[in-house]
Protein backbone atom coordinates (compact mmCIF):
# COMPACT_ATOMS: atom_id res chain seq x y z
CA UNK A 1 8.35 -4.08 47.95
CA UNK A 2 10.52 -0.97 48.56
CA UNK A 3 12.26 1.23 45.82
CA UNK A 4 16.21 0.98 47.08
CA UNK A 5 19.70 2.78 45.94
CA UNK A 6 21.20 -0.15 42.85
CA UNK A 7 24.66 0.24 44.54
CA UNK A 8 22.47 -0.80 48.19
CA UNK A 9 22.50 -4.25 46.52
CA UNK A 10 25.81 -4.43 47.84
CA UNK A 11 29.45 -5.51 47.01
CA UNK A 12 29.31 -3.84 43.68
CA UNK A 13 30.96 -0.24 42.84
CA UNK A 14 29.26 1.29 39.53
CA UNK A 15 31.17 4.21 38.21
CA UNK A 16 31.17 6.36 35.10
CA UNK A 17 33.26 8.50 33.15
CA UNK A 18 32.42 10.37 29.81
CA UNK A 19 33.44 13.18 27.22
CA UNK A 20 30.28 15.51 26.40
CA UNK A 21 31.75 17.63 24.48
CA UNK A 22 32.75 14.74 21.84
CA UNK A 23 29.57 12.50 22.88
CA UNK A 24 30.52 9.06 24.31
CA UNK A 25 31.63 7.37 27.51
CA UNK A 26 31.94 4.28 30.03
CA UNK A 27 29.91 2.66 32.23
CA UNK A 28 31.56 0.02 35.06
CA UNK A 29 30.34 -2.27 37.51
CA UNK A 30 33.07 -3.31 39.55
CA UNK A 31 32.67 -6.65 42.01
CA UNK A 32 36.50 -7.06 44.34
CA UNK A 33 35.36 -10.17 45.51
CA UNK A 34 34.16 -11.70 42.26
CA UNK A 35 30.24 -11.90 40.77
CA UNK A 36 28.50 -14.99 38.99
CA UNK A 37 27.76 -13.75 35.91
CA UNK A 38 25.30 -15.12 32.68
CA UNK A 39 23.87 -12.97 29.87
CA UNK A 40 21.70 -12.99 27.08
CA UNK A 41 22.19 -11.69 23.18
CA UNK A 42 19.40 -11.27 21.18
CA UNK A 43 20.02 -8.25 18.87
CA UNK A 44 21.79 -8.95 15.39
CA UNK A 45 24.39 -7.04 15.91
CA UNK A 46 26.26 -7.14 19.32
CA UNK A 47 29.85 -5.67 19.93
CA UNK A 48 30.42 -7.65 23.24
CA UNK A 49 34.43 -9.07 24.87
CA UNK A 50 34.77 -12.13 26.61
CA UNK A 51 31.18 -13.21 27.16
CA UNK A 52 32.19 -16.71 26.15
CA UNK A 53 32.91 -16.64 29.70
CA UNK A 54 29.43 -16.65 30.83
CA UNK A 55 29.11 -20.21 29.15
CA UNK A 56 28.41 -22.69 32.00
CA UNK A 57 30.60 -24.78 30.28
CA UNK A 58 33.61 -22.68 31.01
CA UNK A 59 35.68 -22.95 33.96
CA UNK A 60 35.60 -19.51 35.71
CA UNK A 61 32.59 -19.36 37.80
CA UNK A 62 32.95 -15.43 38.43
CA UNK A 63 34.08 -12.27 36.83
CA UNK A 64 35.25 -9.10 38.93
CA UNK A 65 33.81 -6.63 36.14
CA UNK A 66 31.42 -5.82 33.78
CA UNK A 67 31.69 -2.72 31.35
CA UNK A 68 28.87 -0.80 29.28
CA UNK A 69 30.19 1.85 26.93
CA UNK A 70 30.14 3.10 23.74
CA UNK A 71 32.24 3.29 20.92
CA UNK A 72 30.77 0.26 19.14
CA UNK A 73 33.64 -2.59 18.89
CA UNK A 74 36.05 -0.08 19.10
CA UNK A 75 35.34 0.62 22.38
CA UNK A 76 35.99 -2.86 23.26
CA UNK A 77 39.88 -1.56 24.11
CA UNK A 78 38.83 0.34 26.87
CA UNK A 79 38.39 -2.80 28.98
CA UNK A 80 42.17 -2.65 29.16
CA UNK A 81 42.41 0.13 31.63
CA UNK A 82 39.61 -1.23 33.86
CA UNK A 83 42.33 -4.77 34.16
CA UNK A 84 45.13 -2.63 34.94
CA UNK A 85 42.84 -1.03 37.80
CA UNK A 86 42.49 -4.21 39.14
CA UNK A 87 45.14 -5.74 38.61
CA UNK A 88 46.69 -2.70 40.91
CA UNK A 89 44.88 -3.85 43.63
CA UNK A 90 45.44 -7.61 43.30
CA UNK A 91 42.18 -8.45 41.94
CA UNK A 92 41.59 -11.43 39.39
CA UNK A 93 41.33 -15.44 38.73
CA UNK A 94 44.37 -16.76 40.70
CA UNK A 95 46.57 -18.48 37.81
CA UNK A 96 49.62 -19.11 39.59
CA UNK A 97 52.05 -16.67 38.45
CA UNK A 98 49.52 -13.59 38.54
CA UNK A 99 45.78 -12.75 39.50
CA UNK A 100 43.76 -12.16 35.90
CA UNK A 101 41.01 -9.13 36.07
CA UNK A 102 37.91 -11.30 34.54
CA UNK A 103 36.11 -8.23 32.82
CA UNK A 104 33.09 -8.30 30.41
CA UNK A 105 32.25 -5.89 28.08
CA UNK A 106 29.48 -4.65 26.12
CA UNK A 107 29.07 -1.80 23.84
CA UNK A 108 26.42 0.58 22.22
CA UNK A 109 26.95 2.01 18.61
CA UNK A 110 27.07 6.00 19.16
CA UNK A 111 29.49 6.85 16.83
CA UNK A 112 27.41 9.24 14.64
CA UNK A 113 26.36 11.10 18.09
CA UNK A 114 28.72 13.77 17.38
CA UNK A 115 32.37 12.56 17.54
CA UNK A 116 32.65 8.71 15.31
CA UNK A 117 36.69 9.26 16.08
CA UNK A 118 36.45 9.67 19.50
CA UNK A 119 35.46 6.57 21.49
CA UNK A 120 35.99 5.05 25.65
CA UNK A 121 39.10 3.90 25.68
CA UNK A 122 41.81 2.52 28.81
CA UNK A 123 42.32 6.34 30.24
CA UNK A 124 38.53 7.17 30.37
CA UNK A 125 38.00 3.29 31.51
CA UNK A 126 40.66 4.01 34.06
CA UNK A 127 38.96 7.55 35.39
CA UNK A 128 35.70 5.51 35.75
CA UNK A 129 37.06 2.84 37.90
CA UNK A 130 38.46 5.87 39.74
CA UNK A 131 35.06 7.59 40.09
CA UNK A 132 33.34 4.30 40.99
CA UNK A 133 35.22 4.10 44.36
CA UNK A 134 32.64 6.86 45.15
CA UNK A 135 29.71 4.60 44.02
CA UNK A 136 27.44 7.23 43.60
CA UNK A 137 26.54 7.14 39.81
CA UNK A 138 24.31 9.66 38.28
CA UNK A 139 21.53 8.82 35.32
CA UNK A 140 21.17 10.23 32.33
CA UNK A 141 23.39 11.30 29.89
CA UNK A 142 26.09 9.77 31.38
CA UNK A 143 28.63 7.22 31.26
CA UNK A 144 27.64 4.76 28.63
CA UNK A 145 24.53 6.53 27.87
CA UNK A 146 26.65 9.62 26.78
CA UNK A 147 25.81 9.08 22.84
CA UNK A 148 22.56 7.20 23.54
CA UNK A 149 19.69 8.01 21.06
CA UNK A 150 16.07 6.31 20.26
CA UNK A 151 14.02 6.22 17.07
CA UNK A 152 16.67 5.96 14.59
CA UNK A 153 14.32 4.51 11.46
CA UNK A 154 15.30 7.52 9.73
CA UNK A 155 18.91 8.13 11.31
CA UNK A 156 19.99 11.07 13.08
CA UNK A 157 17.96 13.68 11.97
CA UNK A 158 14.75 12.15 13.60
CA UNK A 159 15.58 10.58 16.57
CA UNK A 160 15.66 11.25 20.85
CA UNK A 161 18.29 11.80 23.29
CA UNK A 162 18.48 8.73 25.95
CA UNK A 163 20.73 7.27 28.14
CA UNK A 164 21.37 5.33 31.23
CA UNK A 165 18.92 4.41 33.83
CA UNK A 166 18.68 2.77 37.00
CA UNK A 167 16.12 1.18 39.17
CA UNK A 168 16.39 -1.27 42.02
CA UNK A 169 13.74 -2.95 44.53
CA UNK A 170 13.88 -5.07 48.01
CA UNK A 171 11.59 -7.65 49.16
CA UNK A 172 12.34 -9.15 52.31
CA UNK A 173 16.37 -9.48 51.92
CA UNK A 174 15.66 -10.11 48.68
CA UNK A 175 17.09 -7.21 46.10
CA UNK A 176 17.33 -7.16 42.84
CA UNK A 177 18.07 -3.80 40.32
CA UNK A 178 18.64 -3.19 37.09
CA UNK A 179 21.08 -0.54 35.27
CA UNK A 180 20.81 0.08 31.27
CA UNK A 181 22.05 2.16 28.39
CA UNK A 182 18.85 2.48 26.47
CA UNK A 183 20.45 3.03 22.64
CA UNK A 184 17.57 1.61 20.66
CA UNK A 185 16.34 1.84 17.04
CA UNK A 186 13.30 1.71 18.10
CA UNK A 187 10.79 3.92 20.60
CA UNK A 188 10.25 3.60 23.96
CA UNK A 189 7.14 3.06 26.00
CA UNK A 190 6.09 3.93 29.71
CA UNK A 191 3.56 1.24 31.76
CA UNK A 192 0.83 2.16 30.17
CA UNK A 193 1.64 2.09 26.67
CA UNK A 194 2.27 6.09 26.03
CA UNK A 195 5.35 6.46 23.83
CA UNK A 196 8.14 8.86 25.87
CA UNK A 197 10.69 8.77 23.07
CA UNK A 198 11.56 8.04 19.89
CA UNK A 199 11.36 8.66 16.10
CA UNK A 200 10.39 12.13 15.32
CA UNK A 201 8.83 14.23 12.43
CA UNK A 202 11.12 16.11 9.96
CA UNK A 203 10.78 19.25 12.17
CA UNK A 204 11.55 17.48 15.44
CA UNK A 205 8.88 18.93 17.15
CA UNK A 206 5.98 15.99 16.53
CA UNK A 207 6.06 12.21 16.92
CA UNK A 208 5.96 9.81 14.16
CA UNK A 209 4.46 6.19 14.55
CA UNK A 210 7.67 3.63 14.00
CA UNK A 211 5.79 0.74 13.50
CA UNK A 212 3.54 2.09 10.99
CA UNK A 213 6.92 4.08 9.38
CA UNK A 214 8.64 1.07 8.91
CA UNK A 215 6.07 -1.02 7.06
CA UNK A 216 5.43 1.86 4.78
CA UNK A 217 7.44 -0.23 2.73
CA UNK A 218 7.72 -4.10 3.12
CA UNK A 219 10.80 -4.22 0.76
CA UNK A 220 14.32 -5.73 2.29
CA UNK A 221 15.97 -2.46 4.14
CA UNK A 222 19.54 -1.49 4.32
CA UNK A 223 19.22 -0.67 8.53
CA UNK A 224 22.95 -0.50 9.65
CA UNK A 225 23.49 -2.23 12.94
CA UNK A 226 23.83 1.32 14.88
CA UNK A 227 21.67 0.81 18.38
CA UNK A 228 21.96 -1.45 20.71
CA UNK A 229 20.45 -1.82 24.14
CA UNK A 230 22.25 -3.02 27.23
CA UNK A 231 22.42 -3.83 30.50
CA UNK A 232 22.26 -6.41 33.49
CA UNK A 233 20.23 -7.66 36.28
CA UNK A 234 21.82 -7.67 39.71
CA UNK A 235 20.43 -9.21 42.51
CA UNK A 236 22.43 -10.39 46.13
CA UNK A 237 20.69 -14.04 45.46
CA UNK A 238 22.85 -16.57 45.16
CA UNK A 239 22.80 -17.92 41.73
CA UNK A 240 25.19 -20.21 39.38
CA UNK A 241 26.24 -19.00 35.94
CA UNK A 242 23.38 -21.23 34.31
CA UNK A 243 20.29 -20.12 36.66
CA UNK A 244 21.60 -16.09 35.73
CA UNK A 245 21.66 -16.97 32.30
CA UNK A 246 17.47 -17.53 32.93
CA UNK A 247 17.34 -14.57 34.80
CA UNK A 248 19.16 -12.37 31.90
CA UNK A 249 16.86 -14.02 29.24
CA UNK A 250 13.55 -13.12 31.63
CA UNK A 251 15.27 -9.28 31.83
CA UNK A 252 14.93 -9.13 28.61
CA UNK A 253 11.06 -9.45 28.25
CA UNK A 254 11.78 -5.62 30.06
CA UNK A 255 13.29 -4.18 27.16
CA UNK A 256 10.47 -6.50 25.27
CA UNK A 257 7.47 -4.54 27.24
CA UNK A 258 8.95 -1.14 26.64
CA UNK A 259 10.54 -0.84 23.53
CA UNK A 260 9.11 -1.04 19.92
CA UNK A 261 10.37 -2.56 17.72
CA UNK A 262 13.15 -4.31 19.74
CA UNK A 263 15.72 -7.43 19.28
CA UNK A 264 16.17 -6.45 15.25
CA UNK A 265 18.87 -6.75 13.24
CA UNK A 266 19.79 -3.29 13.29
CA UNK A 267 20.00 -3.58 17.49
CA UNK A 268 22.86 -5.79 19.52
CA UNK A 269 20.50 -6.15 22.79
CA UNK A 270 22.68 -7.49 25.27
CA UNK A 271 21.51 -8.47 29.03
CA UNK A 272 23.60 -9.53 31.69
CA UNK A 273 22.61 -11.27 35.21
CA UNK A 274 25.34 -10.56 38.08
CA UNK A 275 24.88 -12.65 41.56
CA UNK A 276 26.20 -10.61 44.26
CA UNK A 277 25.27 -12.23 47.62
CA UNK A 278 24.24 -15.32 49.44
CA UNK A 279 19.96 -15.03 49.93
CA UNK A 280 18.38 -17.78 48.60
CA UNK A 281 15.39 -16.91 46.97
CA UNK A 282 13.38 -18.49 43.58
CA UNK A 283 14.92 -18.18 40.46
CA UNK A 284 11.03 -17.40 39.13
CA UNK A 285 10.97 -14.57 41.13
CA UNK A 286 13.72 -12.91 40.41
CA UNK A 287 13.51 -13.23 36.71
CA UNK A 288 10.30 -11.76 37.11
CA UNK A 289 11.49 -9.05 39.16
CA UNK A 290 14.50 -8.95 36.58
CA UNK A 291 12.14 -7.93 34.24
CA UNK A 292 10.23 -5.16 35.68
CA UNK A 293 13.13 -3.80 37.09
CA UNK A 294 14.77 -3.27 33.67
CA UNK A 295 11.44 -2.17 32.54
CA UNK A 296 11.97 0.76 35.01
CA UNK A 297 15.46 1.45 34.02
CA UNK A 298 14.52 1.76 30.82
CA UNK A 299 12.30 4.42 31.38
CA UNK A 300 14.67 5.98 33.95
CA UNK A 301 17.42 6.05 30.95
CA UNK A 302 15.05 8.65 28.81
CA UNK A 303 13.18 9.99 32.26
CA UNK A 304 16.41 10.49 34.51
CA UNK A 305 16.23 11.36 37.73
CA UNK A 306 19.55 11.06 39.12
CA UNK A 307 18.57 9.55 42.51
């Protein structure tokens, strides 16, 4: 097993766009020739467009883009602008009298970053379509991972700086990566247990326990759905909407292994499982390699490295 580029996966274009200076931004993954697509919810609170979609039950089998940003449901608009990019270029579900941009959409709560009135919209969307043409996106604090924060048990005041992370592998043919926006209320956890961010003391400077924290008190808490971790699985085996739908709920033991606590109320963890390519490989194996994939990513999103 060989640590590869996520965009070496092939037939994707991943692009980002994002305003620092009022603390949000947009994450897309761009497929021209269509991906199978599934995904998984397990957070309370998810702000998420079009994933009935993903159903196997409905009747489009692929989507041509998936978007990760913030601005909680209002960023859910921006999707616009990544349609009329592809719609430019004549990509979409063939309905007869025009070609319909498929796009998914899920989105992190990073409102009280700095700026809650400024959030992705079509123009920003738009600039990271542009910039994914490129395909050489960064880590970090970046694109959807612009406003990302961990450790929010007490709010603002005591939690870390994330972001977005990346991490892909090859076996064989076989490759499968993983990108996330790592916006948790939780802390997060390298391999071997050590905690590399999260909730902090008053000052900033030390590290509080979150677990032990929260059950300080056992009565019914007033945690406002403001997190939210996501991301997707990508692999170039060949998969149908209902095997990546496995896959997404395996990628989610990831965010399960290195983030504590995880899948609350207060969180909208969202996974996603795109299908890129043709290998044919067990669906076992790369829901297990789903997992520690995202498990990387994770990390990568607070430990950046911007390969």
């Amino acid at each position: 097993m060989k640590e590869i580029k996520i965009t070496d996966i092939g037939n994707i274009n991943i692009g980002n766009a994002q305003d620092y200076e009022k603390g949000t931004g947009i994450t897309v993954i761009i497929a021209k020739e269509g991906m199978a697509a599934g995904v998984d919810i397990r957070g309370g609170g998810p702000a998420s467009r079009e994933t009935p979609l993903l159903d196997p039950r409905m009747q489009a089998d692929k989507i041509h883009a998936l978007v990760l940003s913030g601005g909680s449901a209002y960023g859910l608009d921006a999707a616009g602008g990544v349609m009329e990019y592809l719609e430019e270029r004549d990509i979409g579900f063939d309905v007869g009298v025009a070609k319909v941009p498929l796009v998914c959409q899920s989105c992190i709560f990073d409102l009280g970053y700095k700026d809650p009135k400024t959030r992705p919209d079509k123009k920003m969307a738009y600039a990271a379509c542009i910039n994914s043409e490129k395909n050489e996106p960064r880590e970090g604090s970046v694109g959807g991972g612009t406003g990302a924060t961990v450790g929010k048990l007490y709010g603002m005041e005591q939690c870390q700086k994330s972001g977005l992370g990346m991490y892909a592998v090859q076996i064989g043919e076989l490759k499968v990566g993983a990108i996330v926006i790592v916006n948790a209320f939780g802390d997060v956890f390298d391999g071997k247990g050590n905690k590399i961010a999260g909730l902090t003391d008053k000052n900033g400077t030390g590290s509080l326990d979150f677990r032990e924290e929260m059950l300080k008190s056992l009565e019914p808490k007033n945690l406002f759905t403001g997190n939210t971790t996501i991301g997707a699985v990508i692999t170039n085996a060949a998969f149908d909407k209902s095997m990546l739908c496995k896959i997404a709920s395996m990628g989610q033991n990831g965010l399960a292994r290195r983030i504590d606590p995880v899948h609350t109320m207060a969180d909208g963890d969202s996974v996603y499982a795109l299908s890129l390519g043709d290998v044919k490989a067990d669906i076992n194996i790369v829901g297990t390699l789903g997992a520690y994939v995202m498990e990387m990513a994770i990390e990568r999103a607070v430990r950046p490295t911007n390969k």
